[in-house]
C-alpha atoms as a PDB file:
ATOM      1  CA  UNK A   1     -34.075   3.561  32.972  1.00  0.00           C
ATOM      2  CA  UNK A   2     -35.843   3.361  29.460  1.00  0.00           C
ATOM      3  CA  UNK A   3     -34.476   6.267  28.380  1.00  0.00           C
ATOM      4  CA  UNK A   4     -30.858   5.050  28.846  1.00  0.00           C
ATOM      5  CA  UNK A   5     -31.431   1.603  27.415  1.00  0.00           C
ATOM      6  CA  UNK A   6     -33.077   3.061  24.487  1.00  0.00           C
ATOM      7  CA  UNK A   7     -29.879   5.624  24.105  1.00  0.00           C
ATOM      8  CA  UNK A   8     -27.775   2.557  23.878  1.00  0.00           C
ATOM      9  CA  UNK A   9     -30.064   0.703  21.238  1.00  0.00           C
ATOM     10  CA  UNK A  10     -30.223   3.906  19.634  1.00  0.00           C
ATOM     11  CA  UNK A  11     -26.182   4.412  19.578  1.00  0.00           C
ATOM     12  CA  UNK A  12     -25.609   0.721  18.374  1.00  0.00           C
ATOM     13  CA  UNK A  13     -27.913   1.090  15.566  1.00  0.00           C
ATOM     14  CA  UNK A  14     -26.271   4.320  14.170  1.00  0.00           C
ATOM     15  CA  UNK A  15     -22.479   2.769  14.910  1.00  0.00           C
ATOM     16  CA  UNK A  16     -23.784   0.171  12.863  1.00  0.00           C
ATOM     17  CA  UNK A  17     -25.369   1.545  10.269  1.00  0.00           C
ATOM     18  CA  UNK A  18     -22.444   3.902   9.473  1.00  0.00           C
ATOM     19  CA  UNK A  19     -20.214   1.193   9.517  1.00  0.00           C
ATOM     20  CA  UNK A  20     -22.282  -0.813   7.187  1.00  0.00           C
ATOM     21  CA  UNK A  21     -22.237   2.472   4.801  1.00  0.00           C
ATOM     22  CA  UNK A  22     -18.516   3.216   5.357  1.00  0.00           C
ATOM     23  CA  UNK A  23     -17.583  -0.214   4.146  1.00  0.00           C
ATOM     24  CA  UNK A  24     -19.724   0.186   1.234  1.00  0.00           C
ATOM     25  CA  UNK A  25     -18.799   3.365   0.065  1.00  0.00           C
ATOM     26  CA  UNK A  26     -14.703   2.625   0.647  1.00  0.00           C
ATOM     27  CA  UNK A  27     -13.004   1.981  -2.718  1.00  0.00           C
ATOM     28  CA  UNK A  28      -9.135   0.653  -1.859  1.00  0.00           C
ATOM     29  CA  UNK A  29      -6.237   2.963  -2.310  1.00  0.00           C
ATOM     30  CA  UNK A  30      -4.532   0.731  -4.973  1.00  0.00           C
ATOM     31  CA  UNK A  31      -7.869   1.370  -7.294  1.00  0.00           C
ATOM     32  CA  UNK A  32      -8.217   4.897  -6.467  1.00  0.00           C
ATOM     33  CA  UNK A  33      -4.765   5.914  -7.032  1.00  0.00           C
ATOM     34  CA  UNK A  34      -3.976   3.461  -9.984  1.00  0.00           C
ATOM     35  CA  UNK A  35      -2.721   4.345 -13.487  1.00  0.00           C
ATOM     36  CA  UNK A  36      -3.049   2.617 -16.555  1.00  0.00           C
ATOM     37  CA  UNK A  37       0.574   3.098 -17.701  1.00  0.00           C
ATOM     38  CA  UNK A  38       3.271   5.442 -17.007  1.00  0.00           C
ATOM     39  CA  UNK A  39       5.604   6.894 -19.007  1.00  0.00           C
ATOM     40  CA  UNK A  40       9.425   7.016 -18.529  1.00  0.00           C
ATOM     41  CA  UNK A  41      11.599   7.850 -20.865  1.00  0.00           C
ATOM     42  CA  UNK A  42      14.740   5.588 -22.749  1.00  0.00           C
ATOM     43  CA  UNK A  43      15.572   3.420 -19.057  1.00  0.00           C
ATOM     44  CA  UNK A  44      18.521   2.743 -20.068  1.00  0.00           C
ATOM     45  CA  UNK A  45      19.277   6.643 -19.581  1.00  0.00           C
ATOM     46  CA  UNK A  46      17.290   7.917 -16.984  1.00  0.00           C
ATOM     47  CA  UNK A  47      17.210   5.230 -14.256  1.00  0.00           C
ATOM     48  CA  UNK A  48      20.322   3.627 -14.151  1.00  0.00           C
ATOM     49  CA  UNK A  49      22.704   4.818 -16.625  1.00  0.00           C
ATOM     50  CA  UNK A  50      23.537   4.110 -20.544  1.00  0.00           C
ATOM     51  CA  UNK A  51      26.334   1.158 -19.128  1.00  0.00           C
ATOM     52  CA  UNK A  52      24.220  -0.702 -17.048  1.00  0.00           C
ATOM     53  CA  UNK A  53      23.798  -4.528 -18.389  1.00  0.00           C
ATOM     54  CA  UNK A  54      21.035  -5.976 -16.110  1.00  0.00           C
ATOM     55  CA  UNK A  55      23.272  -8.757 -14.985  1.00  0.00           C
ATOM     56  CA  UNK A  56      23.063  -9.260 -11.144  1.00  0.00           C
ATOM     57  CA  UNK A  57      26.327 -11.007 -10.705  1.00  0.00           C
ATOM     58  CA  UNK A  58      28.533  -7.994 -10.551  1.00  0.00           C
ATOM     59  CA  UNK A  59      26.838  -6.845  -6.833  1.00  0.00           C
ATOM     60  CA  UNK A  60      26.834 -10.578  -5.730  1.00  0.00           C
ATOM     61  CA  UNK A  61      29.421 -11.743  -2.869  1.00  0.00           C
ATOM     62  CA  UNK A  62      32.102 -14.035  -3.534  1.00  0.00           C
ATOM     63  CA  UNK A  63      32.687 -15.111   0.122  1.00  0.00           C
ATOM     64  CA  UNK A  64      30.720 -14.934   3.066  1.00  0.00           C
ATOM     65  CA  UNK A  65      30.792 -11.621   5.383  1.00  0.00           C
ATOM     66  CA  UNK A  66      32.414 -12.076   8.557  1.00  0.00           C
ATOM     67  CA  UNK A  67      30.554 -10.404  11.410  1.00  0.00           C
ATOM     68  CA  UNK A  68      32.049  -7.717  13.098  1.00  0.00           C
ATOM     69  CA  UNK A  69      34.675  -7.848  16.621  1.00  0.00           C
END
């Protein structure tokens, strides 16, 4: 009966200690896989066209959509 108590003592220690060291050692994916800057060329060519004005009220809607019958 010792032997399986001290298994499960035993087991919680390692789970954790490895979870204390995991945690520790884990650097977030938005600081691992960050860049300082990126470079894109002119954006008014190579994103969304040379005629595109930045002005949002040409995609707006005038009325409100009707749901379909």
């Amino acid at each position: 009966m010792a032997v399986i108590i001290m298994s499960i003592v035993v087991t919680l220690i390692i789970a954790f200690g490895a979870s204390y060291f995991l945690s520790a050692e884990h650097t977030p994916a938005w600081e691992v896989y960050s860049t300082s800057s990126t470079r894109v060329g002119d954006p008014g060519e190579n994103l969304v066209g040379p005629a595109w004005t930045g002005s949002s009220s040409v995609a707006s809607a005038t009325e409100p959509e009707a749901p379909p019958s």
